[in-house]
Protein backbone atom coordinates (compact mmCIF):
# COMPACT_ATOMS: atom_id res chain seq x y z
CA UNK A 1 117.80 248.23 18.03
CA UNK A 2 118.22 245.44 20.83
CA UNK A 3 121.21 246.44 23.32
CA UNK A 4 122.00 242.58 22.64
CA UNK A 5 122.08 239.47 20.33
CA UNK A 6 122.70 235.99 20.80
CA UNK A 7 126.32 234.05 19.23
CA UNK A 8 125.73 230.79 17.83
CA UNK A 9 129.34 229.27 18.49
CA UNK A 10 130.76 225.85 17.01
CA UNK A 11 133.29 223.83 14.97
CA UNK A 12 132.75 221.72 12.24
CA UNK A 13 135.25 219.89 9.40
CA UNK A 14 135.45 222.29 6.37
CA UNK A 15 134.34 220.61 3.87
CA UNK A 16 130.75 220.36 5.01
CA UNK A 17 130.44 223.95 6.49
CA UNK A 18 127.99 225.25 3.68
CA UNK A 19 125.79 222.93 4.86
CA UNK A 20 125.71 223.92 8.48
CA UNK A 21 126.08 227.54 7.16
CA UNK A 22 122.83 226.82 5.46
CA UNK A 23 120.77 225.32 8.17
CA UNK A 24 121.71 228.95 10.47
CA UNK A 25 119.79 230.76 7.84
CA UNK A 26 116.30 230.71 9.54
CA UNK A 27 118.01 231.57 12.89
CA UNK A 28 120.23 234.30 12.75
CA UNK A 29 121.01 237.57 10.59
CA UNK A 30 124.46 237.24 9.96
CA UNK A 31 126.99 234.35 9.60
CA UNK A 32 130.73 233.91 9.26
CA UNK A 33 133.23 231.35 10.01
CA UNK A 34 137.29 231.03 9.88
CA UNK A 35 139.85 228.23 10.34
CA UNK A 36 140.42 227.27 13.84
CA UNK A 37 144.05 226.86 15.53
CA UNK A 38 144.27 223.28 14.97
CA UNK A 39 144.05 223.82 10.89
CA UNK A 40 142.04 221.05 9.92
CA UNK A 41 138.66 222.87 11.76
CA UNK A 42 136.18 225.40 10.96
CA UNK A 43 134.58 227.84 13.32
CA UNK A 44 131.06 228.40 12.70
CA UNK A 45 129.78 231.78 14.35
CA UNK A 46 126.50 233.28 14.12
CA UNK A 47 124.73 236.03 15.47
CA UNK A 48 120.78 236.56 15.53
CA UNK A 49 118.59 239.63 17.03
CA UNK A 50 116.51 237.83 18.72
CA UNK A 51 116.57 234.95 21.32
CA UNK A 52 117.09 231.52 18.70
CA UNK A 53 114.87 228.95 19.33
CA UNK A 54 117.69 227.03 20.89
CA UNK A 55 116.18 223.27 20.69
CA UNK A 56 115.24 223.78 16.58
CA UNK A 57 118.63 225.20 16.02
CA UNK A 58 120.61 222.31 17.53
CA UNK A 59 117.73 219.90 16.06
CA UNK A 60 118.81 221.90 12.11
CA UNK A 61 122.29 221.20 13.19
CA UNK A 62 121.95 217.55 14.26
CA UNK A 63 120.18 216.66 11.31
CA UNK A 64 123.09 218.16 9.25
CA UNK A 65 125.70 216.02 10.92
CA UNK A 66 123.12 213.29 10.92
CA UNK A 67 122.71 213.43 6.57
CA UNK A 68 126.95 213.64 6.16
CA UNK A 69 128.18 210.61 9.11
CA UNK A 70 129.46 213.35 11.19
CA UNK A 71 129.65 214.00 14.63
CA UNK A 72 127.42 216.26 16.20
CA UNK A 73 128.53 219.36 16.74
CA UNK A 74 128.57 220.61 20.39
CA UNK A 75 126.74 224.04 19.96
CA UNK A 76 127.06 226.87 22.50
CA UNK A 77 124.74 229.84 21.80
CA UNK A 78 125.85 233.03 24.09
CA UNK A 79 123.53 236.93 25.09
CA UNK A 80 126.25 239.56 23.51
CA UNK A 81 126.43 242.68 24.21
CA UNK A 82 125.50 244.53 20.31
CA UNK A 83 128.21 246.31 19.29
CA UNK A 84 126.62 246.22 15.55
CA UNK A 85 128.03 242.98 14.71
CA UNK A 86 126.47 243.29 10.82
CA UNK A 87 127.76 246.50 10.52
CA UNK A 88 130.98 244.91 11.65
CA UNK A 89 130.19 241.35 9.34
CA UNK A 90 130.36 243.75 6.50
CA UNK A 91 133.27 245.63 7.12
CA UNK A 92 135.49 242.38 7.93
CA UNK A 93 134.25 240.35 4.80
CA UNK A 94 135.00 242.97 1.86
CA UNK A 95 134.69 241.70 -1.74
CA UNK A 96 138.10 239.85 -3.19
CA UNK A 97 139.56 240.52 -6.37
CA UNK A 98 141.48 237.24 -7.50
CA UNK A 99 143.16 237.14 -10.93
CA UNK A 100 139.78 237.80 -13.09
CA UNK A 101 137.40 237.07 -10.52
CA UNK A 102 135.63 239.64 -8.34
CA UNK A 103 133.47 237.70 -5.28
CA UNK A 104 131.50 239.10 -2.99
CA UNK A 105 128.50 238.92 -0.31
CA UNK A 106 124.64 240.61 -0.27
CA UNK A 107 126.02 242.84 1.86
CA UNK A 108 128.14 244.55 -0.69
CA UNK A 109 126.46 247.77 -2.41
CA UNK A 110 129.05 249.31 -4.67
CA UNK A 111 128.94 249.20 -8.20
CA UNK A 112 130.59 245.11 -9.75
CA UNK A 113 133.96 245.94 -11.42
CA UNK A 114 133.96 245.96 -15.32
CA UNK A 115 136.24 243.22 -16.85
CA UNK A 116 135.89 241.07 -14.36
CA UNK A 117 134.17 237.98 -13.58
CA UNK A 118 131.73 238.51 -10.50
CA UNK A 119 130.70 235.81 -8.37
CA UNK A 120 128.17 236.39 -5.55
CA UNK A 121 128.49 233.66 -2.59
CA UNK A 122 128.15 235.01 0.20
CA UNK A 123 130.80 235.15 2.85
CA UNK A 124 129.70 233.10 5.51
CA UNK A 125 130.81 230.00 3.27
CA UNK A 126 134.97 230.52 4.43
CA UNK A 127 135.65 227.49 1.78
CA UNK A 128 133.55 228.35 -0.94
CA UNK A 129 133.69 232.32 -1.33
CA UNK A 130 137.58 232.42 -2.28
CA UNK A 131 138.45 233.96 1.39
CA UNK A 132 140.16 230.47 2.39
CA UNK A 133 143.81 230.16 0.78
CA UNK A 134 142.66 226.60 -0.69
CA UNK A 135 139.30 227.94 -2.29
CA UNK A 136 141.68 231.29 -3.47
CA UNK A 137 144.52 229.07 -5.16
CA UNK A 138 141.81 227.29 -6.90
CA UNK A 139 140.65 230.38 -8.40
CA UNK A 140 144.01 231.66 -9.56
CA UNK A 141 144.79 228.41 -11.03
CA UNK A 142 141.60 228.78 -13.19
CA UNK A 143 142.53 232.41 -13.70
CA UNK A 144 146.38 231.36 -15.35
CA UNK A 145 144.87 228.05 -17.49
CA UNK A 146 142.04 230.85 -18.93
CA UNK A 147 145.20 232.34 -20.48
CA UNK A 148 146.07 229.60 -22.67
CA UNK A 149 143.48 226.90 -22.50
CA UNK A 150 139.30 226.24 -23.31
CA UNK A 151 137.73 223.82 -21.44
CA UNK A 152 134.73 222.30 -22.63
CA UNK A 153 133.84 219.18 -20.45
CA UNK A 154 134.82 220.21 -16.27
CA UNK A 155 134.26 218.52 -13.50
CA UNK A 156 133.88 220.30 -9.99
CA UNK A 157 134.51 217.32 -7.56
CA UNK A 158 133.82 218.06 -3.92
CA UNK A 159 131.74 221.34 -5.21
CA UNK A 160 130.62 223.08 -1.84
CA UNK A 161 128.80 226.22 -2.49
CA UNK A 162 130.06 225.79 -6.49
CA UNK A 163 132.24 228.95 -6.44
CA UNK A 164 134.33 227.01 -8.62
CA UNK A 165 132.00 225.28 -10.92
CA UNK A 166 130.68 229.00 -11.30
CA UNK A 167 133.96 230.53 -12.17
CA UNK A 168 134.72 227.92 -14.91
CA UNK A 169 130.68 228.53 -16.18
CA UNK A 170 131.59 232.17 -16.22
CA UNK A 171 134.60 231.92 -17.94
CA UNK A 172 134.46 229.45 -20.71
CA UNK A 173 130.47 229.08 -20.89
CA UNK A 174 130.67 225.49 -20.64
CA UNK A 175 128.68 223.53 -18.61
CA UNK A 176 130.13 221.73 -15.34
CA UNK A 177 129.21 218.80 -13.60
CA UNK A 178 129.37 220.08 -10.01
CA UNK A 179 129.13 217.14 -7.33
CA UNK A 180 129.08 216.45 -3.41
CA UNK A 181 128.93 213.84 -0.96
CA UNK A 182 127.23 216.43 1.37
CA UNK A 183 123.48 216.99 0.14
CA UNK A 184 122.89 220.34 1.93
CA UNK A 185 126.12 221.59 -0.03
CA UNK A 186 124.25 220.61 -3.35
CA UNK A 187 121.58 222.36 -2.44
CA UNK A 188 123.49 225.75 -1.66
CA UNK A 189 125.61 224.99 -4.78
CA UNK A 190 122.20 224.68 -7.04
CA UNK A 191 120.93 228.20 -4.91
CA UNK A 192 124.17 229.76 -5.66
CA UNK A 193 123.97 228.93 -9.47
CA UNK A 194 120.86 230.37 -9.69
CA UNK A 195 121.65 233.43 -8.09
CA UNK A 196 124.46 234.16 -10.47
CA UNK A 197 122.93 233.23 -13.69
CA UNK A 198 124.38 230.06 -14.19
CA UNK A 199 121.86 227.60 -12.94
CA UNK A 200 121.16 226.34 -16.35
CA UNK A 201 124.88 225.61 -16.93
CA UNK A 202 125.83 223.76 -13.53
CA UNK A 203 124.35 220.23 -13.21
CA UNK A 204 124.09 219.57 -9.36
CA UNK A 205 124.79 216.23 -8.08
CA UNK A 206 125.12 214.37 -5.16
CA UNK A 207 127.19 211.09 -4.94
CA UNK A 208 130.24 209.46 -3.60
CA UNK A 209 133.35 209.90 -5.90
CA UNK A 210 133.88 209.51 -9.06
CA UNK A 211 131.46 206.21 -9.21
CA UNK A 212 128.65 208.71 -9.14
CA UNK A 213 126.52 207.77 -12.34
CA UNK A 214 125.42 211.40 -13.14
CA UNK A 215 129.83 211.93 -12.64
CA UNK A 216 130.99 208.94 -14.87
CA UNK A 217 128.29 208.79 -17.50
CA UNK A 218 129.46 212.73 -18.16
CA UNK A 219 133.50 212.42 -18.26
CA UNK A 220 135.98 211.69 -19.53
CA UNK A 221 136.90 215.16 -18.28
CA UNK A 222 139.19 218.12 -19.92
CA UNK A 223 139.35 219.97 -16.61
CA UNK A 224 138.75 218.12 -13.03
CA UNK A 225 138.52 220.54 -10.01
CA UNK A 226 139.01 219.05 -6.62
CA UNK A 227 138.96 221.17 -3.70
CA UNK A 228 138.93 218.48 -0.94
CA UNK A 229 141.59 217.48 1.73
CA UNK A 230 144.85 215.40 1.06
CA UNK A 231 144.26 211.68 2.44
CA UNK A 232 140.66 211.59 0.52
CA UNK A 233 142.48 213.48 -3.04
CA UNK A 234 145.26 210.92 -2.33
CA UNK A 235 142.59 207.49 -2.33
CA UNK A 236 140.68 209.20 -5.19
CA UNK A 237 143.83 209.89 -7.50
CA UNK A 238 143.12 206.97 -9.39
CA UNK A 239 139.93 207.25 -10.64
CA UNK A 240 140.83 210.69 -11.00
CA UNK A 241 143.59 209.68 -13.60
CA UNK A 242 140.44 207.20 -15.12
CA UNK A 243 138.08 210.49 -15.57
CA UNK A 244 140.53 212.95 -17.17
CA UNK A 245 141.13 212.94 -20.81
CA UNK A 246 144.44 212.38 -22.31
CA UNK A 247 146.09 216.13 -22.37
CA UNK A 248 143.07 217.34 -19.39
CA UNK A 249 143.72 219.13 -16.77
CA UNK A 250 143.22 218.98 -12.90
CA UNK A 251 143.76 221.62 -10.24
CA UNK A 252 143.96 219.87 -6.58
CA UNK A 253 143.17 221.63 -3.33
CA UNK A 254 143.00 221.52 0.42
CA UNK A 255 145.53 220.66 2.14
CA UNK A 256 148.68 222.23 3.63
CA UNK A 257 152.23 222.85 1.90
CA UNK A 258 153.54 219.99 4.30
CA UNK A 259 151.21 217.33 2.20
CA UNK A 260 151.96 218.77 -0.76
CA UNK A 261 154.84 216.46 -2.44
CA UNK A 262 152.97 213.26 -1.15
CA UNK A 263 149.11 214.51 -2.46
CA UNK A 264 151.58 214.83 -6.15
CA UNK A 265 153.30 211.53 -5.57
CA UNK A 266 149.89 209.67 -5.68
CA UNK A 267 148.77 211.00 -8.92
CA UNK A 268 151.66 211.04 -10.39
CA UNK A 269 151.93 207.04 -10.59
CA UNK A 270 148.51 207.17 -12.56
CA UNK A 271 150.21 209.35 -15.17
CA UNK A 272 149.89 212.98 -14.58
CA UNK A 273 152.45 215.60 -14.21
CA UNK A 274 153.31 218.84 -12.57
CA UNK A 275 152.68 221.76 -14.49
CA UNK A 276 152.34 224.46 -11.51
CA UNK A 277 152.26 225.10 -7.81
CA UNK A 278 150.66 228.10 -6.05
CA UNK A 279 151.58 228.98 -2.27
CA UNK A 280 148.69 230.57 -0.40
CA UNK A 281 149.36 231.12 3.40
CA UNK A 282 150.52 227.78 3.94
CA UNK A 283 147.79 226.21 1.81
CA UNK A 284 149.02 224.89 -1.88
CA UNK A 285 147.28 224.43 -4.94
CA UNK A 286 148.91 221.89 -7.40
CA UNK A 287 147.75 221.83 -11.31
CA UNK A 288 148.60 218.57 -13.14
CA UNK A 289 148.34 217.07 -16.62
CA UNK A 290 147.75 213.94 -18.13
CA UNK A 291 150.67 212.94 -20.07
């Protein structure tokens, strides 16, 4: 084993860290990332066991901005001292048990839990493997409506790596329309369907909103899932309200307690209701109706 390995250090906007998560892949051996100070940032780091080919790395990452109109991220990749950092990646990214669902990484060996719902994403995806408080509020919304409701026509809007759209395949067998402005994040959500058995139930998509064809020529919806951030859920309420059936369902996600009352205030003059809040370390998760 090396007595080194080299970081791969940077920050990116949340919502389109799967994608940068998935261009590291040929690079390094281990990825994870974790909300930055300033709240609204992810921290990218990765670690590889051999000296990266520095000017392809940056080139996989610029073209990942490039594909989503974001900037480029300024990349800083730094010799470490090994002190078994995927020994370590392991150890700091155990499996979650939320409600009925049971998610973990490739790195996990023990035996899945019986009775619960497994989902395998792996954990360098912060957003999209139930570790963030957004991503986890989402999940234990869809674990309280399983008590009580079937859904039969869902919509997973603003997908990411489809941890969501995989839950709701897993636990009403119904088949989910899961889309994304970001085409890298379509293509780990359509990777991470297959891996868990559900790639024949997810239908991948990649569009703008809710003027998507492959999005409107599917709804109106019973159950719309958006995991976003507030001022974009905010602009979108509308044609949310447009998309969801009469009595349907929508759990909204990613953004702060503070933004909470104003993210409901917006839907709420298209005709939806409160029906519950869940608190998450700061983070809320709001589920609505349509009256």
């Amino acid at each position: 084993m090396s007595d080194f390995l080299w970081r791969v250090d940077f920050k990116v906007t949340p919502q389109l860290a799967d994608g940068y998560e998935f261009a590291l892949e040929p690079f390094c051996a281990a990825v994870t990332q974790y909300l930055d100070d300033d709240e609204l940032a992810q921290r990218i780091e990765a670690y590889a066991e051999t000296q990266p080919d520095e000017a392809a790395l940056k080139e996989a990452i610029k073209a990942v901005a490039e594909r989503s109109g974001a900037p480029v991220p300024e990349v800083t990749i730094t010799k470490v001292e090994n002190k078994d950092w995927l020994s370590e990646y392991a150890r700091n990214n155990p499996p979650l048990h939320i409600g009925r669902y049971f998610i973990y990484g490739s790195h996990f060996d023990g035996v899945l839990p019986a009775g619960k719902i497994s989902l395998k994403v792996e954990a360098a995806t912060a957003f999209g493997t139930g570790e963030h408080a957004s991503t986890n509020g989402c999940l234990q919304a869809l674990d309280k409506l399983s008590k009580k409701y079937k859904f039969r026509q869902p919509l997973d809007m603003g997908c990411g790596s489809a941890i969501l759209a995989m839950a709701i395949a897993k636990t009403w067998g119904a088949s989910v329309v899961a889309s994304d402005i970001d085409a890298q994040s379509v293509h780990v959500a359509k990777y991470n369907a297959e891996v868990n058995g559900v790639g024949g139930y997810i239908l991948p998509v990649v569009g703008d909103g809710y003027n998507t064809p492959s999005v409107s020529r599917n709804g109106p919806y019973d159950l719309i899932m958006a995991n976003i951030l507030a001022r974009p859920l905010s602009m979108m309420a509308k044609d949310l309200a447009k998309n969801l059936q009469p009595g349907g369902f929508c759990v909204l996600a990613g953004f702060l307690e503070r933004d909470a009352n104003w993210v409901f205030a917006a839907h709420r003059c298209h005709g939806l209701r409160l029906v519950d809040r869940i608190r998450v370390n700061g983070w809320q998760t709001l589920i609505l109706r349509k009256l």
